[in-house]
Protein backbone atom coordinates (compact mmCIF):
# COMPACT_ATOMS: atom_id res chain seq x y z
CA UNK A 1 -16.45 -43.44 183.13
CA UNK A 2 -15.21 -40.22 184.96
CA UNK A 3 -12.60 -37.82 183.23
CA UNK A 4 -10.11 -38.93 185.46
CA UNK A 5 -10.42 -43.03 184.62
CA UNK A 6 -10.71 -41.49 180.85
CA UNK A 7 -7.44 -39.96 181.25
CA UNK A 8 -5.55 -42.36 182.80
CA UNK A 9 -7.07 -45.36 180.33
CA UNK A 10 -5.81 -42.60 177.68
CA UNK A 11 -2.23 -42.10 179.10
CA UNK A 12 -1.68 -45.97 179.57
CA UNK A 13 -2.16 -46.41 176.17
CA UNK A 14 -0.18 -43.91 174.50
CA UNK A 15 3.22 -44.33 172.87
CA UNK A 16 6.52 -42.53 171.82
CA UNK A 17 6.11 -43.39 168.52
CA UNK A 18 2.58 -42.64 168.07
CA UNK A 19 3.19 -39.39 169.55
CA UNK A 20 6.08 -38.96 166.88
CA UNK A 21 3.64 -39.57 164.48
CA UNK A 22 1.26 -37.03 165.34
CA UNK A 23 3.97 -34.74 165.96
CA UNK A 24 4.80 -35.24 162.16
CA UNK A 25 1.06 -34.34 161.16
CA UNK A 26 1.19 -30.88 162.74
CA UNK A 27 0.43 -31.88 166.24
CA UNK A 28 1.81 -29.47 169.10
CA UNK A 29 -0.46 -29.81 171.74
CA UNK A 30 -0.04 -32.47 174.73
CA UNK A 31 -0.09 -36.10 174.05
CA UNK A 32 0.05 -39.55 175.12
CA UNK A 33 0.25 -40.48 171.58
CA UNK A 34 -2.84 -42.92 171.12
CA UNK A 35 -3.64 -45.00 168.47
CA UNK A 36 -7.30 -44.88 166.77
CA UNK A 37 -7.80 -48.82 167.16
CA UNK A 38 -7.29 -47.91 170.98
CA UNK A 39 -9.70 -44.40 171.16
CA UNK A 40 -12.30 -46.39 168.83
CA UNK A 41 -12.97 -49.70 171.42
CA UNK A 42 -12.62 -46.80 174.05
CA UNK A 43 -15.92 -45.25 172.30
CA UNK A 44 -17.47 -48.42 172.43
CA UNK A 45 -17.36 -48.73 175.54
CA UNK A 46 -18.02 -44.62 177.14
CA UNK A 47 -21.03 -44.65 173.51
CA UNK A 48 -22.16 -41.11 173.93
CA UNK A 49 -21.18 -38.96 177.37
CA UNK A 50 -21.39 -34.92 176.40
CA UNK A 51 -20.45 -33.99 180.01
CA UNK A 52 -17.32 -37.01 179.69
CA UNK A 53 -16.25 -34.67 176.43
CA UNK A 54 -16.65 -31.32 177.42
CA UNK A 55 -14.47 -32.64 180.49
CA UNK A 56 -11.96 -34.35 178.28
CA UNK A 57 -11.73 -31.33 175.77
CA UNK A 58 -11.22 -28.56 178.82
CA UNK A 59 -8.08 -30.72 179.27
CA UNK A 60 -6.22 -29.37 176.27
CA UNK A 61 -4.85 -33.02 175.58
CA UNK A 62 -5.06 -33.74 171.75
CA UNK A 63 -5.56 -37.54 172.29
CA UNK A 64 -8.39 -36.27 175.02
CA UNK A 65 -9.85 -33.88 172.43
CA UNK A 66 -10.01 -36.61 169.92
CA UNK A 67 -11.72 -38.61 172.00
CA UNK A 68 -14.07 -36.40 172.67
CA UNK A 69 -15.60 -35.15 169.60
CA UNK A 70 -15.98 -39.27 169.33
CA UNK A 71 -18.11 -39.50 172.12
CA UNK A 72 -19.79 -35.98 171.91
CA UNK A 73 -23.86 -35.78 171.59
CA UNK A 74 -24.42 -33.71 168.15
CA UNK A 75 -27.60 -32.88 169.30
CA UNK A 76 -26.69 -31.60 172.58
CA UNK A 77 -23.41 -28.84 171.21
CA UNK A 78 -24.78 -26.02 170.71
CA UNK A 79 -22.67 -23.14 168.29
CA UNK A 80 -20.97 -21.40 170.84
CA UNK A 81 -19.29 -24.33 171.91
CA UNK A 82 -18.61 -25.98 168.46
CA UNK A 83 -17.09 -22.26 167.60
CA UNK A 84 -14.78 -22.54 170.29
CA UNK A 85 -13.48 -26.17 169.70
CA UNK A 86 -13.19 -24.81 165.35
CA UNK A 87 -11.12 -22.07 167.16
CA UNK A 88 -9.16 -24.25 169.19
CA UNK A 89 -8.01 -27.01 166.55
CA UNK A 90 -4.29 -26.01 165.90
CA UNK A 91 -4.02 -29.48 163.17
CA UNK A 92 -5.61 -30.95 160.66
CA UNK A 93 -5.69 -33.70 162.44
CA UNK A 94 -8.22 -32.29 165.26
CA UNK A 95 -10.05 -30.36 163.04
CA UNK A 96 -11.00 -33.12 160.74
CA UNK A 97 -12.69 -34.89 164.08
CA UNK A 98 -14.18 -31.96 164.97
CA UNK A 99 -16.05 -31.61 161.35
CA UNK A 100 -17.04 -35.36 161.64
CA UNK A 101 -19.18 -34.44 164.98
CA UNK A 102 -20.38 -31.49 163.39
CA UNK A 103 -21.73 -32.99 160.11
CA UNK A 104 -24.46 -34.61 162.46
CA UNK A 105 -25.88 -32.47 164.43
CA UNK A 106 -28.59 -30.48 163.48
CA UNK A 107 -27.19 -27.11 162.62
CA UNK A 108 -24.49 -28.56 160.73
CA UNK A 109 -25.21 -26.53 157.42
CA UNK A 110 -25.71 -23.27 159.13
CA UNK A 111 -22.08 -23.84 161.04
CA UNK A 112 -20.04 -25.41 157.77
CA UNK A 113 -21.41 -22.41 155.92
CA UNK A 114 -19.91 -19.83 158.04
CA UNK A 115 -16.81 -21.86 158.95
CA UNK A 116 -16.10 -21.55 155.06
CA UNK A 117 -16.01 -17.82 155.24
CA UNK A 118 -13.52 -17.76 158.05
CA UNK A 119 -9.76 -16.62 157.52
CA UNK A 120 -8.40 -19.40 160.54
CA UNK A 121 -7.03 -22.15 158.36
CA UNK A 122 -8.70 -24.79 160.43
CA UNK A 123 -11.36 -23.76 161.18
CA UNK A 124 -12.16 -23.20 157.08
CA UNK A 125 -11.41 -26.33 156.90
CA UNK A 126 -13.70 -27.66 159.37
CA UNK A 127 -16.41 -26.36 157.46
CA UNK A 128 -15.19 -27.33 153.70
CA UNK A 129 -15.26 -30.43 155.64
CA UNK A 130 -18.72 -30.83 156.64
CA UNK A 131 -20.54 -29.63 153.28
CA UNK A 132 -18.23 -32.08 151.99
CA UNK A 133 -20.09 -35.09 154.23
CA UNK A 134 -23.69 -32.87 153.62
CA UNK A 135 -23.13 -33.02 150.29
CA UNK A 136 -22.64 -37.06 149.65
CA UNK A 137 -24.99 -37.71 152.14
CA UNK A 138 -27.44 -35.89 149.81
CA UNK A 139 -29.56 -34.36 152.48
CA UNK A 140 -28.90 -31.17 153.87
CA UNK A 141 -27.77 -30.22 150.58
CA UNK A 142 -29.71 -30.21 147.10
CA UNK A 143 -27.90 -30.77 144.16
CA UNK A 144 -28.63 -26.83 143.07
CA UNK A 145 -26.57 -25.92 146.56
CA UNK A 146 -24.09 -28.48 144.91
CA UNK A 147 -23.65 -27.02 141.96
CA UNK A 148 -23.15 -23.39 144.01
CA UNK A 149 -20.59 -25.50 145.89
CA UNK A 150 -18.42 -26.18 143.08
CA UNK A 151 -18.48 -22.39 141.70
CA UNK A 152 -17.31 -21.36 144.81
CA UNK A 153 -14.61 -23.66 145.24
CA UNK A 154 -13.59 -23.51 141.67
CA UNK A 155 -13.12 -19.78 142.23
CA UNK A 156 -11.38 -19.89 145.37
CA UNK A 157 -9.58 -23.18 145.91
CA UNK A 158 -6.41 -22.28 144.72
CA UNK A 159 -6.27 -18.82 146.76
CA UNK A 160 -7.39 -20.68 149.66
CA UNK A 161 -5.19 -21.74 152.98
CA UNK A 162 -3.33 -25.10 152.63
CA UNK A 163 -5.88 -27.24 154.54
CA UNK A 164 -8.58 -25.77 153.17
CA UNK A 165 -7.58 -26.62 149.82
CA UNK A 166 -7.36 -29.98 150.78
CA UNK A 167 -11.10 -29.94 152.45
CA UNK A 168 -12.44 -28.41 149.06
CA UNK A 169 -10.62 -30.98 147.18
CA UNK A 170 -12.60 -33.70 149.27
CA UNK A 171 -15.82 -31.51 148.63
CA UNK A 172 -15.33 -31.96 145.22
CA UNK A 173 -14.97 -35.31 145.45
CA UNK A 174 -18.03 -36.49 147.45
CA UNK A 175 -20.10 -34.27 145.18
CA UNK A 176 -18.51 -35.89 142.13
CA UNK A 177 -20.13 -39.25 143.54
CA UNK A 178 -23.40 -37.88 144.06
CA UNK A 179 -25.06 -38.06 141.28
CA UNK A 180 -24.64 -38.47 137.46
CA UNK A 181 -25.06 -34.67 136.94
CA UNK A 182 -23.30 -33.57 139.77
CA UNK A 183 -20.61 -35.91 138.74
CA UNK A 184 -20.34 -34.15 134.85
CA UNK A 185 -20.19 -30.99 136.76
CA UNK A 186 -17.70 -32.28 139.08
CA UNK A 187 -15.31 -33.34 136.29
CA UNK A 188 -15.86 -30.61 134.60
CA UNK A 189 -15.18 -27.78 137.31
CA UNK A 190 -11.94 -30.26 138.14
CA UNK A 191 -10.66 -29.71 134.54
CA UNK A 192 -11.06 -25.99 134.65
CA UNK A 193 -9.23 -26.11 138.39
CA UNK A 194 -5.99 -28.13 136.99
CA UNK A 195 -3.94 -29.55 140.06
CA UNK A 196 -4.52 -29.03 143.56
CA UNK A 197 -1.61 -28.24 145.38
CA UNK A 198 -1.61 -29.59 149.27
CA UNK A 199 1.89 -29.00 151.73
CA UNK A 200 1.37 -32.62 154.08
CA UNK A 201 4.76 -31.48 155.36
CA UNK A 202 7.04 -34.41 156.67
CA UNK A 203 4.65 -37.26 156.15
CA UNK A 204 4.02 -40.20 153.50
CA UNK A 205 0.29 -38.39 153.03
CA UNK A 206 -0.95 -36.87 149.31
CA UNK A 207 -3.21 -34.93 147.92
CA UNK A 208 -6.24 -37.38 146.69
CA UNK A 209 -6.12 -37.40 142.69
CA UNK A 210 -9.98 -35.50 142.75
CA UNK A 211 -11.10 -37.47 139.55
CA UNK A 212 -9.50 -40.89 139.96
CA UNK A 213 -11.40 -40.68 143.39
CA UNK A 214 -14.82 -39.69 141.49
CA UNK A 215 -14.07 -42.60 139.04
CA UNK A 216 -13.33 -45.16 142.36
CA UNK A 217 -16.40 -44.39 143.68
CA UNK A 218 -18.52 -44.96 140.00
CA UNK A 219 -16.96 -48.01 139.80
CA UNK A 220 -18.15 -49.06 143.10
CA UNK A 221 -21.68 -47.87 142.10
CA UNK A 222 -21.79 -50.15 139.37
CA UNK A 223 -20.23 -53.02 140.52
């Protein structure tokens, strides 16, 4: 599929009130206003095109941008360009995709890492983000670097830039369902934080409830 066919598949599909949505979630950027059911069977169908997304991201078209972190090759972005796109994500929205490439390719930890230490709100949370996915996948991360996780965030969260609260708060989560001692660590770090407070602005989103998520995902293990 060329950039152009991408496009105009991508236009075709978009809506008013999809892009009313978005608008509601922080988006300012151009946009047809596309639906995920519609960008996921288009990802089917393109698989995995890294000159298709580079293409589609020089655009500047959020539902373009989405689509191409979907259909990006993790192996083939190197840091320079993943920096650029962090530095470019002006929503949550964007930045969350981004951070879902990112967690698999193969210099994921090295990138979250210094993502976390950055003052742009999304491109911190980018990178809370990804060691959140490192860290319940349970192999770029040990549970000792777990266990450093949650001292960090328990120091910071609350001092920390709206999204990136929300990105530790997932963090916390996922390692909370790693593993029976990261999950007394978890609860116990959450207990010592108190309530997280996230701004989701004009929208029906909240702020996940850190250990009734923890317990969920328990439950799940057992059952």
């Amino acid at each position: 599929m060329t950039p152009n066919e991408a496009m105009a598949q991508l236009k075709k599909a978009g809506s008013a009130a999809t892009r009313k949505t978005y608008a509601r979630h922080g988006v300012k950027s151009e946009a047809f206003g596309v639906s995920y059911a519609v960008l996921g069977k288009l990802t089917k169908t393109i698989k995995v095109d890294q000159g298709l997304a580079e293409a589609l991201w020089a655009t500047g078209n959020h539902d373009a941008r989405i689509l191409a972190t979907m259909i990006a090759d993790p192996a083939k972005i190197g840091r320079k360009q993943l920096d650029g796109w962090a530095a470019a994500a002006d929503n949550y929205i964007l930045a969350d995709a981004i951070a879902r490439t990112v967690a698999k390719a193969p210099h994921a930890r090295e990138t979250a890492e210094a993502w976390t230490k950055s003052t742009g709100e999304h491109i911190g949370q980018c990178g809370w983000t990804v060691l959140g996915v490192l860290a319940g996948a349970g192999e770029a991360l040990s549970e000792t670097d777990c266990i450093a996780l949650l001292a960090r965030i328990e120091k910071t969260i609350h001092a920390a830039k709206n999204r990136v609260r929300h990105a530790m708060n997932g963090a916390l989560i996922s390692i909370g369902g790693r593993s029976a001692k990261l999950r007394t660590a978890a609860i116990a770090a959450l207990k010592r934080i108190g309530p997280v407070e996230v701004d989701h602005g004009n929208t029906a989103c909240a702020t996940p409830d850190a250990l009734g998520y923890i317990a969920k995902i328990w439950a799940r293990k057992k059952g």
